[in-house]
C-alpha atoms as a PDB file:
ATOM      1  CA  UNK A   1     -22.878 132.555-127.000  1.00  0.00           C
ATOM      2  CA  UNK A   2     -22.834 132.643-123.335  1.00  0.00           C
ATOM      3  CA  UNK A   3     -24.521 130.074-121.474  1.00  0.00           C
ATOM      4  CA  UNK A   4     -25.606 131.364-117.448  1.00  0.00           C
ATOM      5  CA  UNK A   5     -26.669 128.584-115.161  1.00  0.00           C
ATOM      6  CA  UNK A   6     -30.074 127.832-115.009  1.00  0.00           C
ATOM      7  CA  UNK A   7     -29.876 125.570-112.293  1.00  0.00           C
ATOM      8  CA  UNK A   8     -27.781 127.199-109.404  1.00  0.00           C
ATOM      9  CA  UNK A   9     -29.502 128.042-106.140  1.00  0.00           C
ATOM     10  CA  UNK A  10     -32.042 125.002-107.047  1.00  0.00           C
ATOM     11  CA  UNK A  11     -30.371 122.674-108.124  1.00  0.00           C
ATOM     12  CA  UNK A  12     -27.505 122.881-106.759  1.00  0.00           C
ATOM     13  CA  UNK A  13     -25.391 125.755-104.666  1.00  0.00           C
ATOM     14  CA  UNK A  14     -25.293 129.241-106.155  1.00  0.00           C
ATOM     15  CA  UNK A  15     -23.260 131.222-103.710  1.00  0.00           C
ATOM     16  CA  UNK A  16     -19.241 130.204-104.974  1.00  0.00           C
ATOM     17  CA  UNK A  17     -17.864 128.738-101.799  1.00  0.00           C
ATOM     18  CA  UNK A  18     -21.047 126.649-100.561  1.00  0.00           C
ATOM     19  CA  UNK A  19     -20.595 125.155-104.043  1.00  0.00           C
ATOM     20  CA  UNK A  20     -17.073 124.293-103.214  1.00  0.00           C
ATOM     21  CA  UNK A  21     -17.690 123.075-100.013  1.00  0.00           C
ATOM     22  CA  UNK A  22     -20.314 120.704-101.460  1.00  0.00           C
ATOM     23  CA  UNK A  23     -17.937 119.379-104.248  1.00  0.00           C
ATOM     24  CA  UNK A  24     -15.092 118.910-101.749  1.00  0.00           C
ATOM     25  CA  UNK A  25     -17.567 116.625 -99.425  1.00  0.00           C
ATOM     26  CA  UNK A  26     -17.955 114.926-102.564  1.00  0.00           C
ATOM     27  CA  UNK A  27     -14.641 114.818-104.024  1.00  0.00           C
ATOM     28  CA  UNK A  28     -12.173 115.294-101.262  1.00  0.00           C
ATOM     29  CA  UNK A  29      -9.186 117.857-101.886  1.00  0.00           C
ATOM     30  CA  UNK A  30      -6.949 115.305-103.753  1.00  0.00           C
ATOM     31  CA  UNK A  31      -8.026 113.718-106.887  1.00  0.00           C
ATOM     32  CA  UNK A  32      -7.305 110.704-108.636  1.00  0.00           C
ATOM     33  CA  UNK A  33      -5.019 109.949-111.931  1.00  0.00           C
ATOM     34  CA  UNK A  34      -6.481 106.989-113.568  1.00  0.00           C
ATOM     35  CA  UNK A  35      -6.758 107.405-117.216  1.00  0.00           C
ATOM     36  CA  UNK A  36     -10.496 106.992-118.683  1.00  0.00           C
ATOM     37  CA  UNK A  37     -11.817 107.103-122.494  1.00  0.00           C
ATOM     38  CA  UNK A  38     -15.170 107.639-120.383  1.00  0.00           C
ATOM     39  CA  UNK A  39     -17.286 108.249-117.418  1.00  0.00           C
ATOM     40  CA  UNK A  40     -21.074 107.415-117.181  1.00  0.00           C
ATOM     41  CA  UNK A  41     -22.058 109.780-114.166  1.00  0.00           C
ATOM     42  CA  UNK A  42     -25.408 111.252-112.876  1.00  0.00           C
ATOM     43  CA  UNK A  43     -27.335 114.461-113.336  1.00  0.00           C
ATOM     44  CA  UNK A  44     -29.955 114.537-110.219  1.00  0.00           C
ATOM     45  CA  UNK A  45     -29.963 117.806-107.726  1.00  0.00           C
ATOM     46  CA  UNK A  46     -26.571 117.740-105.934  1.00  0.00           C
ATOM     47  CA  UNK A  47     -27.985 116.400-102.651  1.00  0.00           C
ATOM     48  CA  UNK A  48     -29.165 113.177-104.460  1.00  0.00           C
ATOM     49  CA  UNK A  49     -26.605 112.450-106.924  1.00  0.00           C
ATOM     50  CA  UNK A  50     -23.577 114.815-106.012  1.00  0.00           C
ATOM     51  CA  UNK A  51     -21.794 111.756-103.757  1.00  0.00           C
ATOM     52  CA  UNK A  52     -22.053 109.120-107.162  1.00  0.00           C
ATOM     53  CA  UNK A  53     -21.107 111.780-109.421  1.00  0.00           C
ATOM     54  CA  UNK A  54     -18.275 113.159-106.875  1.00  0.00           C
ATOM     55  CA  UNK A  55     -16.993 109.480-106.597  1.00  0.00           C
ATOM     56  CA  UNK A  56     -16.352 108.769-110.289  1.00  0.00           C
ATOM     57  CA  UNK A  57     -14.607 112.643-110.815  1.00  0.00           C
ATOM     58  CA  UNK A  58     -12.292 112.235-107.943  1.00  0.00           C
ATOM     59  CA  UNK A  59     -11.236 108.469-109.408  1.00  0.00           C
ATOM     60  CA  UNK A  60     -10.413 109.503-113.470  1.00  0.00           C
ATOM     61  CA  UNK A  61      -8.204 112.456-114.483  1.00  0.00           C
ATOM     62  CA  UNK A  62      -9.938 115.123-115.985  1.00  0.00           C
ATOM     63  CA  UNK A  63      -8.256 116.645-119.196  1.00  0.00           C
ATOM     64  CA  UNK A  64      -8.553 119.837-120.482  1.00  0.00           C
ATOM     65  CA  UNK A  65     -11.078 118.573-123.028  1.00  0.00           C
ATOM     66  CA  UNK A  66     -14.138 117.002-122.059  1.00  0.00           C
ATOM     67  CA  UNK A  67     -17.377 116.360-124.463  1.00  0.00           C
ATOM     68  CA  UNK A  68     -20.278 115.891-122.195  1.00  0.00           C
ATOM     69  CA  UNK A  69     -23.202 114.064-123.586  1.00  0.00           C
ATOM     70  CA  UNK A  70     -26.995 114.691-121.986  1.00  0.00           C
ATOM     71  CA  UNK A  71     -30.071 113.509-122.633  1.00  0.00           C
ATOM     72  CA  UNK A  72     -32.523 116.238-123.781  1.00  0.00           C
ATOM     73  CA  UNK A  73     -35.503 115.855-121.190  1.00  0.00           C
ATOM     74  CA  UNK A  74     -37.353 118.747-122.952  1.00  0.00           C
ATOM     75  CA  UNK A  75     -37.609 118.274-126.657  1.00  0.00           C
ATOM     76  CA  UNK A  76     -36.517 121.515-127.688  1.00  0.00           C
ATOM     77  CA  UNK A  77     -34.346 121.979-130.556  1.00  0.00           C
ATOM     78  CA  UNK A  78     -32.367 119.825-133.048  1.00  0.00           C
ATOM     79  CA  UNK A  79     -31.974 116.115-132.094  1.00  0.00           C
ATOM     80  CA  UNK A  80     -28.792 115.953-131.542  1.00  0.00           C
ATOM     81  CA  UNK A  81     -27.676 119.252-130.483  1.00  0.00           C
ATOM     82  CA  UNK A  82     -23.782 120.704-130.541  1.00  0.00           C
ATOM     83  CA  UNK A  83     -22.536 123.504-129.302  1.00  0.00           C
ATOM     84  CA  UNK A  84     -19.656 124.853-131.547  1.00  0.00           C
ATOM     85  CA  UNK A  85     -18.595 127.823-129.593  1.00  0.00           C
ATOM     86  CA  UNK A  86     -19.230 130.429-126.606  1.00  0.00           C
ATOM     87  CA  UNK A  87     -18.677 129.644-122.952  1.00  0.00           C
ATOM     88  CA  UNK A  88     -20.776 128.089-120.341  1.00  0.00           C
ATOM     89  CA  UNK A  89     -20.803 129.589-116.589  1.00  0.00           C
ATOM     90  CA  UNK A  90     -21.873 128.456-113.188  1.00  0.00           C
ATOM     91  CA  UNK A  91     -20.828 130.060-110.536  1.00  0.00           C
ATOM     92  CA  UNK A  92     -17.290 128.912-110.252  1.00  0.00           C
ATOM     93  CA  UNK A  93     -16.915 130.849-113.238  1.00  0.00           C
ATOM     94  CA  UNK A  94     -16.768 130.729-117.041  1.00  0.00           C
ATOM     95  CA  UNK A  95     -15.890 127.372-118.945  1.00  0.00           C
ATOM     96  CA  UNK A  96     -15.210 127.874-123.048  1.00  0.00           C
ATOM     97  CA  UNK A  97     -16.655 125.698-125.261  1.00  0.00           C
ATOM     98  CA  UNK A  98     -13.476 123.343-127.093  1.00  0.00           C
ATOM     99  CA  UNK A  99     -14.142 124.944-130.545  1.00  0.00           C
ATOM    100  CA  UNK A 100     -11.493 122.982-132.394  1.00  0.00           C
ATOM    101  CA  UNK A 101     -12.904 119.955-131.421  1.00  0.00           C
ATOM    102  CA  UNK A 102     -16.372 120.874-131.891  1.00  0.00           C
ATOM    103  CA  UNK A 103     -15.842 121.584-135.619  1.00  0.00           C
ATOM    104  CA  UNK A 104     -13.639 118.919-136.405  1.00  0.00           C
ATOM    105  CA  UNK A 105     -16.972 116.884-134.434  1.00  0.00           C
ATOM    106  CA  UNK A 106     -19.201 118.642-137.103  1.00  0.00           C
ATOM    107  CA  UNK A 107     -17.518 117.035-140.163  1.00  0.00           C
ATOM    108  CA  UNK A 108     -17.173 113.078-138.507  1.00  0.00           C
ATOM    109  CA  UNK A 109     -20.721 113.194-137.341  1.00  0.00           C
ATOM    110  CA  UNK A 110     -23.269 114.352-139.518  1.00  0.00           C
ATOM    111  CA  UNK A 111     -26.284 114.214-137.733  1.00  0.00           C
ATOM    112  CA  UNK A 112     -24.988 116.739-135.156  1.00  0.00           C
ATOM    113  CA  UNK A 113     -26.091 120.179-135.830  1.00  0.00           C
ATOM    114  CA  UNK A 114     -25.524 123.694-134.169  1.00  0.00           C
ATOM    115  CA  UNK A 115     -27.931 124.264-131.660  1.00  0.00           C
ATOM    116  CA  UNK A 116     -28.231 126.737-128.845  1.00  0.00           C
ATOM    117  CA  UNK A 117     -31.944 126.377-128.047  1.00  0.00           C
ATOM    118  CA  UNK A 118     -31.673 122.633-126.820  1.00  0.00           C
ATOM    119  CA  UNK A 119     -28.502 123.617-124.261  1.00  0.00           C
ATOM    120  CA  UNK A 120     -30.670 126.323-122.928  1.00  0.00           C
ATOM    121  CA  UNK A 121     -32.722 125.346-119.833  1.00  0.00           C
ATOM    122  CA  UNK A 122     -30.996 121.331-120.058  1.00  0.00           C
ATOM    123  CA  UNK A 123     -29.713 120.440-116.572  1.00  0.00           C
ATOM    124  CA  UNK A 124     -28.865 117.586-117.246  1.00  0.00           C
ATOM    125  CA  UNK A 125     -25.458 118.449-118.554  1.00  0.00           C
ATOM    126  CA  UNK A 126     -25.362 121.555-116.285  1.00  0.00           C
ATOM    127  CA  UNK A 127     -25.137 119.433-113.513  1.00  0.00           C
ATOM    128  CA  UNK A 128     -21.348 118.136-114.653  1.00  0.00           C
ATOM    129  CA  UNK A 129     -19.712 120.995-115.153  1.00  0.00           C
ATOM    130  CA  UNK A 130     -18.758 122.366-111.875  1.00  0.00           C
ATOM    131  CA  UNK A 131     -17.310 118.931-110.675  1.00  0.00           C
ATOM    132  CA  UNK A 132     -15.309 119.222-114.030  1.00  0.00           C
ATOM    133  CA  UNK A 133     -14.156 122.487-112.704  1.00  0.00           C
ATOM    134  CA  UNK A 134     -13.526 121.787-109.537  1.00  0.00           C
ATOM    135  CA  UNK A 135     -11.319 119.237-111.258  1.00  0.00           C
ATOM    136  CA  UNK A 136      -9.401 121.099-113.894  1.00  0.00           C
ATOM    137  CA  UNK A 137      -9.815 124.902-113.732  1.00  0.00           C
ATOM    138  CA  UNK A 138      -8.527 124.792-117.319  1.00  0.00           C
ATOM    139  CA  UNK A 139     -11.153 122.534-118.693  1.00  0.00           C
ATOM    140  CA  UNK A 140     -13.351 123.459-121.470  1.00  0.00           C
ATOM    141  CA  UNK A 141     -16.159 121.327-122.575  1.00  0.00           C
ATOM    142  CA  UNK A 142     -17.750 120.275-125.720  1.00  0.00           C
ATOM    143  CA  UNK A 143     -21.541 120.013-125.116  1.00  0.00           C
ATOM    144  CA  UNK A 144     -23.833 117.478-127.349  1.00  0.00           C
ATOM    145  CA  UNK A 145     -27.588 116.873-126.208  1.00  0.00           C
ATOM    146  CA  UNK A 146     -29.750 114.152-127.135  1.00  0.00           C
ATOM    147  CA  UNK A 147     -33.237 113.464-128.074  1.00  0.00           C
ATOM    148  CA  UNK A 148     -34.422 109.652-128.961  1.00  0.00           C
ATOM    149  CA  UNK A 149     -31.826 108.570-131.737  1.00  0.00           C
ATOM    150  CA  UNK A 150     -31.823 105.061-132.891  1.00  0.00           C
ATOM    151  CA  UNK A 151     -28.965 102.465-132.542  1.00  0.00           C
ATOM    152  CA  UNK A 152     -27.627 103.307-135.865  1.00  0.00           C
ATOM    153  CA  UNK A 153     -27.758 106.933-134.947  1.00  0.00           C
ATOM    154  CA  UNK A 154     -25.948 105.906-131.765  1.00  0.00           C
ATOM    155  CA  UNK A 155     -23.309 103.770-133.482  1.00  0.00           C
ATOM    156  CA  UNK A 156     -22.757 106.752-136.044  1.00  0.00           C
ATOM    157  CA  UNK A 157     -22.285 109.387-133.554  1.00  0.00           C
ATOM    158  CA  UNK A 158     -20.132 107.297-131.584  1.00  0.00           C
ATOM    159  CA  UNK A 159     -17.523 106.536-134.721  1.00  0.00           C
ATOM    160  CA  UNK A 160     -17.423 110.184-135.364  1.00  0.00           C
ATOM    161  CA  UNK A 161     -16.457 110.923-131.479  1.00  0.00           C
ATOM    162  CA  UNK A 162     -14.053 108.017-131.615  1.00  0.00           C
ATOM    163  CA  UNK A 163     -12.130 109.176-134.863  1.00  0.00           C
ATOM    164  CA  UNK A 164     -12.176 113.063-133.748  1.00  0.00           C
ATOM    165  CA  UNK A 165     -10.702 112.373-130.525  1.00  0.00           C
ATOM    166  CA  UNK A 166      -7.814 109.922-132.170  1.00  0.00           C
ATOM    167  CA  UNK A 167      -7.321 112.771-134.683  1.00  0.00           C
ATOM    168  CA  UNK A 168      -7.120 115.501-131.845  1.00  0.00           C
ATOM    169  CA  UNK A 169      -3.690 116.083-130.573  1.00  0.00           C
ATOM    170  CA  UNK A 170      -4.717 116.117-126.741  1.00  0.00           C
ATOM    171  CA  UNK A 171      -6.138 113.919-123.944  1.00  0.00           C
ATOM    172  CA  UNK A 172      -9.929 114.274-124.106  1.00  0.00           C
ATOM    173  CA  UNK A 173     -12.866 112.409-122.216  1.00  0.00           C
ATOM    174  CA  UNK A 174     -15.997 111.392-122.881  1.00  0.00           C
ATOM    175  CA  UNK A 175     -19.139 112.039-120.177  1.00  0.00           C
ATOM    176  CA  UNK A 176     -22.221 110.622-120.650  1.00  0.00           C
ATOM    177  CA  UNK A 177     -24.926 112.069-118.177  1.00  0.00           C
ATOM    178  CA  UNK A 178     -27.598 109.917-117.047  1.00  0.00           C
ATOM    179  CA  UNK A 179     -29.860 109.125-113.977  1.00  0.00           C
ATOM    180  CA  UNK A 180     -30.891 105.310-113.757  1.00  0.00           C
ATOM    181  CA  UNK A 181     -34.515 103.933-112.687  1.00  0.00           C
ATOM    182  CA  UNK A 182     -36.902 106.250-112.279  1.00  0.00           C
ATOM    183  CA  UNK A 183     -39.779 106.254-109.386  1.00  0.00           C
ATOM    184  CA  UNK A 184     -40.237 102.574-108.772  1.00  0.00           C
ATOM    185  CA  UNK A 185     -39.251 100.722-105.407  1.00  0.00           C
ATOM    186  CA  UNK A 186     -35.720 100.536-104.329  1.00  0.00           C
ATOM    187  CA  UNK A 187     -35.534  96.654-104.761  1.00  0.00           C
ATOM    188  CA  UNK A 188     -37.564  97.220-108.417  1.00  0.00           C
ATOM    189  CA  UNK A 189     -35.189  99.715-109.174  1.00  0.00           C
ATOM    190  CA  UNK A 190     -31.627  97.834-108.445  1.00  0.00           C
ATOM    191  CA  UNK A 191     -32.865  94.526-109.812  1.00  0.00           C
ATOM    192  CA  UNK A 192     -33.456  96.935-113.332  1.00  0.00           C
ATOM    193  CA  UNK A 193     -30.497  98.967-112.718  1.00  0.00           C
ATOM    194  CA  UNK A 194     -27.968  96.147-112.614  1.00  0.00           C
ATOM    195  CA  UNK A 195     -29.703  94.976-116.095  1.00  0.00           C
ATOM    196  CA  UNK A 196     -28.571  98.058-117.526  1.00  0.00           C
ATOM    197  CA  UNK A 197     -25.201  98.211-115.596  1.00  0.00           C
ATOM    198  CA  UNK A 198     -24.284  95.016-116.895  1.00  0.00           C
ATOM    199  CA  UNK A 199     -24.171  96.019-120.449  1.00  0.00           C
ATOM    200  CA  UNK A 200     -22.391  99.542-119.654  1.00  0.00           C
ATOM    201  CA  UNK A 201     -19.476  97.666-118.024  1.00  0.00           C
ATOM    202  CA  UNK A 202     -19.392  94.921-120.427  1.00  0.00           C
ATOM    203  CA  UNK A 203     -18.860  97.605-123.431  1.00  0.00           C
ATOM    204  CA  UNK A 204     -21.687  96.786-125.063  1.00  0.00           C
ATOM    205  CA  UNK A 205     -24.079  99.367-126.691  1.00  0.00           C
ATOM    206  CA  UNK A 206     -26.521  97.066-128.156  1.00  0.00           C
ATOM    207  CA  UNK A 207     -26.880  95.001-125.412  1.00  0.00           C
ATOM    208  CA  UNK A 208     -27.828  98.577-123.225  1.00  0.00           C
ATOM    209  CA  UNK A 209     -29.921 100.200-126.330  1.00  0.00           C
ATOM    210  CA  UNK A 210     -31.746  96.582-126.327  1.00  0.00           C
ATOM    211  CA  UNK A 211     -32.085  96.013-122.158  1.00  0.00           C
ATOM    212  CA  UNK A 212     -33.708  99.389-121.638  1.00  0.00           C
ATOM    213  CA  UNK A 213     -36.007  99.371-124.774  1.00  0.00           C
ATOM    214  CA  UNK A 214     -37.247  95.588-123.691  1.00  0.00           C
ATOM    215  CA  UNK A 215     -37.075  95.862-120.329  1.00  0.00           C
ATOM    216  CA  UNK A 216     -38.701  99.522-120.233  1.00  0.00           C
ATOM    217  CA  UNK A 217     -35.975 100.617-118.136  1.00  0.00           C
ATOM    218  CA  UNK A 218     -36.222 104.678-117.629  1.00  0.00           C
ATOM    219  CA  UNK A 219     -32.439 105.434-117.756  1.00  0.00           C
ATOM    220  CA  UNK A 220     -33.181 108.602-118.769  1.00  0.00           C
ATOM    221  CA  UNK A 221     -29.918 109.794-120.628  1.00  0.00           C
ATOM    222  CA  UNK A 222     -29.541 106.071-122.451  1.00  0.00           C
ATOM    223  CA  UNK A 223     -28.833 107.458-125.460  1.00  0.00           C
ATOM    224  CA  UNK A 224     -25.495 109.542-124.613  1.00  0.00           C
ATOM    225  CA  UNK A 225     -24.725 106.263-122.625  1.00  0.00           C
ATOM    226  CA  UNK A 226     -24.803 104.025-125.952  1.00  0.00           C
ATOM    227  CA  UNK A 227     -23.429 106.732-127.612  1.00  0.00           C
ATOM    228  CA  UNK A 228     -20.372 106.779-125.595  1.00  0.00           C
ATOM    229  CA  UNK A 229     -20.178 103.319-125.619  1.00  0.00           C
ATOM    230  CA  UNK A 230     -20.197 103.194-129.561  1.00  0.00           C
ATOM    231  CA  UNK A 231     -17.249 105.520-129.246  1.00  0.00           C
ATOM    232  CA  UNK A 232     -15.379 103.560-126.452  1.00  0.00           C
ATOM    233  CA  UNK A 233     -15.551 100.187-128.207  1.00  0.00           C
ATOM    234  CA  UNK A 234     -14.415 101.731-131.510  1.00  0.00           C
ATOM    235  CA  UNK A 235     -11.192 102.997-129.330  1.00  0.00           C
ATOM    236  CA  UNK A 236     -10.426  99.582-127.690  1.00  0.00           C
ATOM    237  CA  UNK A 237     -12.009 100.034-124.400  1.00  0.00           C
ATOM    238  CA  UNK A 238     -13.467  96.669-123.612  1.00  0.00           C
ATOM    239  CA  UNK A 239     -14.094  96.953-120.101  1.00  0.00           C
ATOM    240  CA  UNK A 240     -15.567  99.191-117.444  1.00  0.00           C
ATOM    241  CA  UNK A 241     -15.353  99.600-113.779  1.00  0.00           C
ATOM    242  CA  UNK A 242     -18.675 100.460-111.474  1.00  0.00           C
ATOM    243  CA  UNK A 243     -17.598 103.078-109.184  1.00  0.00           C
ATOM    244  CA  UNK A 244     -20.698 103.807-107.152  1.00  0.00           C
ATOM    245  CA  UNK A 245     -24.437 102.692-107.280  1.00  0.00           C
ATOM    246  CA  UNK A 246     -27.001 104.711-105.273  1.00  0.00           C
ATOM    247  CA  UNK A 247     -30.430 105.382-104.912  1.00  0.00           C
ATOM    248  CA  UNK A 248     -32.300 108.933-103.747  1.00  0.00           C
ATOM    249  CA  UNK A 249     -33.846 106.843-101.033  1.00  0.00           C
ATOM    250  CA  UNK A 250     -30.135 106.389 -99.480  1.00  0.00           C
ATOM    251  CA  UNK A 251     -30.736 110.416 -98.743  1.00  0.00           C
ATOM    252  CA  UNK A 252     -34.398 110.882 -98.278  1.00  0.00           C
ATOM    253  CA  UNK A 253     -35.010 107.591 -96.866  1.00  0.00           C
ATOM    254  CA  UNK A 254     -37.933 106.707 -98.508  1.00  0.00           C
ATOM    255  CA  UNK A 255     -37.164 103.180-100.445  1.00  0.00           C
ATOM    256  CA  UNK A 256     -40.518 103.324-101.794  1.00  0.00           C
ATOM    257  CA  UNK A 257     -40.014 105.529-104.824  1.00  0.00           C
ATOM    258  CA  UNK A 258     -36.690 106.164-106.169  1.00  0.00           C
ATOM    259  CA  UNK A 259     -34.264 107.028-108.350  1.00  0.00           C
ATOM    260  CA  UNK A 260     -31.030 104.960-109.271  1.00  0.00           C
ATOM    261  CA  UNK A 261     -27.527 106.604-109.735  1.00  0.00           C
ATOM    262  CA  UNK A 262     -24.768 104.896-111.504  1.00  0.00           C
ATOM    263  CA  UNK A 263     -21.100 105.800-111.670  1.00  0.00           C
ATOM    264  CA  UNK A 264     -18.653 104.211-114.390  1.00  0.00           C
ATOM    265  CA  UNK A 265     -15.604 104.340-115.620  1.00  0.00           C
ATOM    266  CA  UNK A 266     -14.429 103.743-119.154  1.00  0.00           C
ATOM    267  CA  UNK A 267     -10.391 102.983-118.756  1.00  0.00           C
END
């Protein structure tokens, strides 16, 4: 199947070279080379989130394989949604779906099942893609999207990602797409944020899965976040890095309402 952008000329730039010129105010010309397992990144309208997201892309190399994990905001479809094959297009172009790796996913991770219907209007993985292209023009993607799975749905998926990708004979990353605090005061927000934050960069999946659920943090994509984390730990990553914490009131100016953005890397 083909999936056309749902998103471009709203959320972020449809016309080809305004895109560009956003992603290189974002990401600069030259990119960096340090390896990742994973990246936690953001998934807001490009104004917002574009200079988090842009700072963790331009830090990690980006292989020709990535498997992008969203949160699925809308409910539709299986709950926990893969897309096997097809291609996925924004306005820089056409990106293929890894289809190797996407079956090979199939067989290590039951609960994933072939679904179109949940990738359809989801911008929450939309929104990576053209910094993954502006990044690697060769990349192709593996897209998984999430409804509410519990932790031992989380540790499960993440064990099947972590034993595909050691079975797989090239470099692939992870991405988990999520936005942070949702529409509470910037000091509310942080003070929650960094809670959540902690865990990410300390490796730990139950500690995050257990934070937000306590602490009713709305990380909105916490699920592909554990997930991701299930799979790090199971590959030895025992550390991350914070890259970049914002808020949308650092753009609009208004501190009295935001929304937190977190960028991470997984080395």
């Amino acid at each position: 199947m083909l999936r056309r952008a749902a998103y471009a000329g709203d959320w972020y730039p449809a016309n080809p070279g305004k895109l560009e010129e956003a992603l290189d105010s974002y990401m600069g010309r030259a990119g960096g080379e340090d390896e990742a397992v994973g990246v936690v990144a953001p998934h807001a309208g490009i104004q917002y989130s574009g200079p988090v997201a842009g700072a963790v892309y331009s830090r990690v190399r980006v292989p020709d394989t990535v498997i992008v994990l969203c949160v699925n905001h809308r409910g539709v479809g299986a709950p926990a949604a893969l897309l096997v094959s097809g291609e996925w297009e924004t306005p820089l172009g056409r990106v293929p779906i890894q289809e190797d790796f996407a079956q090979a996913l199939m067989k290590n991770a039951a609960l994933l099942e072939e679904d179109s219907s949940a990738h359809s209007q989801e911008h929450s993985l939309e929104m990576q893609v053209p910094f993954l292209q502006h990044r690697n023009r060769d990349v192709s993607i593996v897209p998984i999207c999430l409804q509410r799975l519990d932790l031992d749905e989380c540790r499960a998926l993440g064990q099947g990602l972590a034993r595909t990708i050691q079975g797989f004979s090239s470099p692939v990353l992870m991405v988990a797409s999520t936005d942070m605090t949702h529409f509470e005061s910037q000091e509310t927000a942080r003070k929650k944020d960094m809670l959540a934050i902690e865990k990410v960069l300390d490796v730990d999946p139950e500690g995050l899965y257990q934070v937000v659920t306590r602490k009713r943090i709305s990380m909105c994509g916490f699920i592909p976040t554990t997930a991701v984390l299930c799979a790090c730990k199971a590959l030895g990553v025992s550390k991350g890095t914070l890259v970049q914490y914002a808020t949308s009131g650092d753009v609009s100016g208004d501190y009295s309402s935001v929304v937190g953005y977190a960028g991470v890397s997984l080395p």
